[in-house]
C-alpha atoms as a PDB file:
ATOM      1  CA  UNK A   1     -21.053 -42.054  15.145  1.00  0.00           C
ATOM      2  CA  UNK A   2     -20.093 -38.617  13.211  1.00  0.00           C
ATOM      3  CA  UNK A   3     -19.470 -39.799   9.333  1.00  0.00           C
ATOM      4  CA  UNK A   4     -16.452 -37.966   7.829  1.00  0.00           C
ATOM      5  CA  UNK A   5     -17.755 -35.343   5.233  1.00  0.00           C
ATOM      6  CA  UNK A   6     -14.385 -34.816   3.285  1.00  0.00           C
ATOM      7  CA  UNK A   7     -16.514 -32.250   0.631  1.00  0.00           C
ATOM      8  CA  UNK A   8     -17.989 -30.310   3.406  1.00  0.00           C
ATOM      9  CA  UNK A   9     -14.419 -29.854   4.588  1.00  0.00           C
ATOM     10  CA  UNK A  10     -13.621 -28.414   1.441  1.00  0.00           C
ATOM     11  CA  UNK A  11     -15.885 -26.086   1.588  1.00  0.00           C
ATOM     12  CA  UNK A  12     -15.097 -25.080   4.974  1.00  0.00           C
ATOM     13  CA  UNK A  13     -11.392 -24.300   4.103  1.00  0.00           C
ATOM     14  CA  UNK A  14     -12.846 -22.448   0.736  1.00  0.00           C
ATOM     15  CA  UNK A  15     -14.631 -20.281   2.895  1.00  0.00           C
ATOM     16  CA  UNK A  16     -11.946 -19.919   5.308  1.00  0.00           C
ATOM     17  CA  UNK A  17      -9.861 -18.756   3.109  1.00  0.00           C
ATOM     18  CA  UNK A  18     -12.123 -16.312   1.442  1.00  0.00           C
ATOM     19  CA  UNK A  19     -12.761 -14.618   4.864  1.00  0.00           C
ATOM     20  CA  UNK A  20      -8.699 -13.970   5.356  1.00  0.00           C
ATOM     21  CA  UNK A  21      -8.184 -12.622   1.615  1.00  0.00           C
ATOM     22  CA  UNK A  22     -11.092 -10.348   2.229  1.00  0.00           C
ATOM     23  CA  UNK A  23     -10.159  -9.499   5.931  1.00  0.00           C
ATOM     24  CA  UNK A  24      -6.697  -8.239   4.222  1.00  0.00           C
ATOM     25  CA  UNK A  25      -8.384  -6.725   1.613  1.00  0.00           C
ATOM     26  CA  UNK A  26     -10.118  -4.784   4.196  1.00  0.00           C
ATOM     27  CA  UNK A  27      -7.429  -3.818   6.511  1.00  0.00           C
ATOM     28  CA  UNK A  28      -7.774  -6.224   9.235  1.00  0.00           C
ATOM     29  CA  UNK A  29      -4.400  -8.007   8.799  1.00  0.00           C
ATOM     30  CA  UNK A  30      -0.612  -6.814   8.195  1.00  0.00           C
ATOM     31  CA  UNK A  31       0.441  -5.491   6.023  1.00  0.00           C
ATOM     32  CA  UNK A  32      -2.046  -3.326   5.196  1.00  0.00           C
ATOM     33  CA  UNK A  33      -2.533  -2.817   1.196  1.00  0.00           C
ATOM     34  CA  UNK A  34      -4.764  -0.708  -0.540  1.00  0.00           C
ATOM     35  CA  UNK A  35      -7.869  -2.712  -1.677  1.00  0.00           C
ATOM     36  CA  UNK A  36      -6.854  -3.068  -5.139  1.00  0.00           C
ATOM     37  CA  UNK A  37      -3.836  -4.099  -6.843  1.00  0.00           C
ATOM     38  CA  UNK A  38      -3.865  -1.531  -9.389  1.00  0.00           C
ATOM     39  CA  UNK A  39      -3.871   2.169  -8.059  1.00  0.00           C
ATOM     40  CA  UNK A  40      -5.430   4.513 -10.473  1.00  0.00           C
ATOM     41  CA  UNK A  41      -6.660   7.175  -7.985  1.00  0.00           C
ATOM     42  CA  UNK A  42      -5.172  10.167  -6.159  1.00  0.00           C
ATOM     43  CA  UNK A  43      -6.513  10.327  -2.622  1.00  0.00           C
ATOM     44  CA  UNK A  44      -6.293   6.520  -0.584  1.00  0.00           C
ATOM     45  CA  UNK A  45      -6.604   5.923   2.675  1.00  0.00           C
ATOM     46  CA  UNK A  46      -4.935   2.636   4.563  1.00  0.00           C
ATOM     47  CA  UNK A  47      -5.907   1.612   7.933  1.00  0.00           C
ATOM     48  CA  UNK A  48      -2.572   0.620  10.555  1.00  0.00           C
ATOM     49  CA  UNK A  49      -3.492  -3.299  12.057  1.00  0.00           C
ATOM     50  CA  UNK A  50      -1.841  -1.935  15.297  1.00  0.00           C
ATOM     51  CA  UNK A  51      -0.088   1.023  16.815  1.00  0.00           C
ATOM     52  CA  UNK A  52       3.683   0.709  16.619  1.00  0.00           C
ATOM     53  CA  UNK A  53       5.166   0.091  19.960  1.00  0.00           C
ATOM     54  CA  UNK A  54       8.184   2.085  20.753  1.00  0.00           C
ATOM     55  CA  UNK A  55      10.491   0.556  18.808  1.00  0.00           C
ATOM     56  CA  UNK A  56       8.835   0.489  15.902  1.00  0.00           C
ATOM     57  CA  UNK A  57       8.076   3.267  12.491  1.00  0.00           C
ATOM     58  CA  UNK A  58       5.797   3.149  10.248  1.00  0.00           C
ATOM     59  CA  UNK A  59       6.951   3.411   6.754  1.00  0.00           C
ATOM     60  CA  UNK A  60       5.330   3.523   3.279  1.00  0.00           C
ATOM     61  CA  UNK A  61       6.004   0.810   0.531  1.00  0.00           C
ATOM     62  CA  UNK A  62       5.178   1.850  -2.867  1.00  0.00           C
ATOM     63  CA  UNK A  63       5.218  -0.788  -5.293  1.00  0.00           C
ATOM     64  CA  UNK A  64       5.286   1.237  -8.612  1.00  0.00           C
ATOM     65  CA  UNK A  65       4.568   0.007 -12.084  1.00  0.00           C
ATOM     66  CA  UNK A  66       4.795   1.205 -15.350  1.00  0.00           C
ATOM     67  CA  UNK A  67       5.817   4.696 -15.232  1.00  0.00           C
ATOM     68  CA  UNK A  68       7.611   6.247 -18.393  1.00  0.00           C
ATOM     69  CA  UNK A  69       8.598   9.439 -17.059  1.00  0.00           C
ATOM     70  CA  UNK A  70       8.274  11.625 -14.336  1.00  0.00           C
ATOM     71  CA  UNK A  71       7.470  10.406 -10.549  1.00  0.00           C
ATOM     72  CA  UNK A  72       5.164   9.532  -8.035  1.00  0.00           C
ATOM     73  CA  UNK A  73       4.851  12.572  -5.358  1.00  0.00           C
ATOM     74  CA  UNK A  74       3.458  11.026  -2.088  1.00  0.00           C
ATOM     75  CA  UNK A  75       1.832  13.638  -0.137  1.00  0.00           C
ATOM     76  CA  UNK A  76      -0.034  13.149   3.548  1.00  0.00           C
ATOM     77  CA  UNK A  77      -4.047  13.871   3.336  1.00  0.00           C
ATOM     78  CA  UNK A  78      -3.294  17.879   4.067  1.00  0.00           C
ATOM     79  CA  UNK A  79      -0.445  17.728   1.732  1.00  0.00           C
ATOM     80  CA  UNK A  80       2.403  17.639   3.630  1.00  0.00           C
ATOM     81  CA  UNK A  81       4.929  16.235   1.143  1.00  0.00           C
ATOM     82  CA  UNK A  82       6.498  12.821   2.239  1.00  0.00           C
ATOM     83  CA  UNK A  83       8.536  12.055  -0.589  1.00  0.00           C
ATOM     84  CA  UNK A  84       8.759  11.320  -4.142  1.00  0.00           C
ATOM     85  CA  UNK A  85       9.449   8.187  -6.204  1.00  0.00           C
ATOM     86  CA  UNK A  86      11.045   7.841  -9.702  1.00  0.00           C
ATOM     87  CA  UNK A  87      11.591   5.028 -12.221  1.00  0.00           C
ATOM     88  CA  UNK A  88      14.756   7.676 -13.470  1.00  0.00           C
ATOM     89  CA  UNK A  89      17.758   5.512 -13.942  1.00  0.00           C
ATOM     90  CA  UNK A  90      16.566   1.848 -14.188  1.00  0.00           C
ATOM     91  CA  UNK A  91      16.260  -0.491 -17.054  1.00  0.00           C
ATOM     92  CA  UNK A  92      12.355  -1.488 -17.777  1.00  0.00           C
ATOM     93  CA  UNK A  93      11.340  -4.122 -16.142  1.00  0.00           C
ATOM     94  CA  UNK A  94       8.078  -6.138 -15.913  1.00  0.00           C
ATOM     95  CA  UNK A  95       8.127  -6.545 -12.310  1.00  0.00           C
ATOM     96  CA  UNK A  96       8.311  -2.476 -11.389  1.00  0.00           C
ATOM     97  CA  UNK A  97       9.927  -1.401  -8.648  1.00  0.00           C
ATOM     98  CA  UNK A  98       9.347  -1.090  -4.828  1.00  0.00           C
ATOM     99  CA  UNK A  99      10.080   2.025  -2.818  1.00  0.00           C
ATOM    100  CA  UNK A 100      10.446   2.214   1.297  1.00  0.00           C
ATOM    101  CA  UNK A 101       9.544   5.849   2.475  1.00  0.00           C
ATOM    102  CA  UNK A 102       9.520   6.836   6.093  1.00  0.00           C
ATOM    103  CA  UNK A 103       5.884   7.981   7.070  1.00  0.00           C
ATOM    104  CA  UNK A 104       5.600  10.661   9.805  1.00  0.00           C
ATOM    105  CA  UNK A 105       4.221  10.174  12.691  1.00  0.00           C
ATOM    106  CA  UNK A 106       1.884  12.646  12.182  1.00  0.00           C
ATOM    107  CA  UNK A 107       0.666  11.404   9.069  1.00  0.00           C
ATOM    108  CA  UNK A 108      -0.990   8.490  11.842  1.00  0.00           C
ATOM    109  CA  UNK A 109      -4.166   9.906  12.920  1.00  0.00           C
ATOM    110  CA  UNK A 110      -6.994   7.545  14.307  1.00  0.00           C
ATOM    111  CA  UNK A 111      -4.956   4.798  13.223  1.00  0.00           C
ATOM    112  CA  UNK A 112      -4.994   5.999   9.571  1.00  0.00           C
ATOM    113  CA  UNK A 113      -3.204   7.280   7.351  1.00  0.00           C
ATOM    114  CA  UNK A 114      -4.114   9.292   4.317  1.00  0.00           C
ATOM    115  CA  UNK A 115      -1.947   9.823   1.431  1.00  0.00           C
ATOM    116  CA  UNK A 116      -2.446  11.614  -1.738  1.00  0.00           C
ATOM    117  CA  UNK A 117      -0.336  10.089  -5.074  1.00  0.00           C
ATOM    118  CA  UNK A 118       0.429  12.584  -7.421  1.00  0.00           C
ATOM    119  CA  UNK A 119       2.600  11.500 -10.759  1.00  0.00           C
ATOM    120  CA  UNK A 120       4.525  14.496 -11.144  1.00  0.00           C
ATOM    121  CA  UNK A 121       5.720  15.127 -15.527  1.00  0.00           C
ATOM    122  CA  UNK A 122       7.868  17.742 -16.980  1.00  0.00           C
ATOM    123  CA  UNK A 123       5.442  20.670 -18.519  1.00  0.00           C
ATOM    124  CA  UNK A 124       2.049  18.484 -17.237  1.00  0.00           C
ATOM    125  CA  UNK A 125       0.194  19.651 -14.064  1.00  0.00           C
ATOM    126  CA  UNK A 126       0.282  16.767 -11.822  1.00  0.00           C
ATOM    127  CA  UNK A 127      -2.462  14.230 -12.558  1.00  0.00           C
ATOM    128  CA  UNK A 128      -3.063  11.204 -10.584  1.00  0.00           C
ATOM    129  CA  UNK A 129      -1.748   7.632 -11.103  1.00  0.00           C
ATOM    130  CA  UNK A 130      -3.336   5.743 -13.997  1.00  0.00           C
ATOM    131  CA  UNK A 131      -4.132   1.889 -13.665  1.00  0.00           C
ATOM    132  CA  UNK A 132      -0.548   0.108 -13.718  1.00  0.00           C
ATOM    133  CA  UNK A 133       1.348   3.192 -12.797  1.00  0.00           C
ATOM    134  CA  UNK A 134       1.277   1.998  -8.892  1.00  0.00           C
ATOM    135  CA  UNK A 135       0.434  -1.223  -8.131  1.00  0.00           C
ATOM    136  CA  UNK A 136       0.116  -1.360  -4.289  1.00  0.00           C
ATOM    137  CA  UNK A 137       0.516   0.981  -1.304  1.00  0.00           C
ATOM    138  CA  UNK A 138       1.614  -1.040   2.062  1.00  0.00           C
ATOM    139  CA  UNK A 139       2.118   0.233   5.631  1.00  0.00           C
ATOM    140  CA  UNK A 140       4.896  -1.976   7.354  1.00  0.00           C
ATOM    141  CA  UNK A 141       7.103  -1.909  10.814  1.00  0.00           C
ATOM    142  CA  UNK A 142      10.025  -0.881  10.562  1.00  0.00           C
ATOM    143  CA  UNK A 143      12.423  -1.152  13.605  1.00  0.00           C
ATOM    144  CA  UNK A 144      14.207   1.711  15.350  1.00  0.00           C
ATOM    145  CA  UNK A 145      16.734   2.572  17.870  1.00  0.00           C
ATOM    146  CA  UNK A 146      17.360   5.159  20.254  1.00  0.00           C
END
């Protein structure tokens, strides 16, 4: 007769649930994030779960922070410009604001895509993001028609 372990079951689901955060973490589950919450680095690379059927685009969600002025260039990895992104126009908010960008399909290569962030300032060169100026990076599915 098995004896019901109710701690060990605990434990179980602890671990569990450890090995799916990290397995996101890590690319292994949609949607893909970058492996921090906090950007504060120019070059990133994010790895697609899947192909996109034929239906389907791959876009970029940017999920930008605290910004006071200029944008957020978004470059592919042999800086081929996707598009920019720009707190202009908003009230501040806490929260930040998320962007949808359409990611070529060119951008896809080995089932990765590398981006380059750039935050773009009037008179500055362009630098990249410091810590709470992006706070994630996603790829997501976005459906099409012919």
């Amino acid at each position: 007769m098995l004896i019901p372990r109710p701690h060990l079951t605990l434990r179980a689901a602890a671990l569990s649930l450890a090995l799916v955060t990290t397995s996101v973490w890590h690319g292994m589950a949609a949607p893909q994030r970058t492996g921090d919450d906090r950007i504060d680095q120019k070059a990133i690379e994010l790895v697609l779960p899947r192909q996109p059927n034929l239906r389907e685009a791959v876009w970029l969600e940017i999920s930008i922070g605290n910004l006071s002025s200029g944008s957020i260039r978004v470059l592919t990895g042999n800086g081929e410009l996707i598009g920019a992104v720009s707190p202009f126009g908003r009230a501040r908010s806490q929260a930040g604001l998320t962007y949808k960008l359409p990611l070529p399909r060119t951008a896809i290569v080995d089932g990765r895509v590398r981006l380059c962030l750039e935050v773009d300032e009037p008179g500055m060169p362009p630098r990249a993001p410091k810590a709470g100026e992006v706070n994630g990076v996603m790829l997501i599915y976005v459906p099409v028609s012919e």
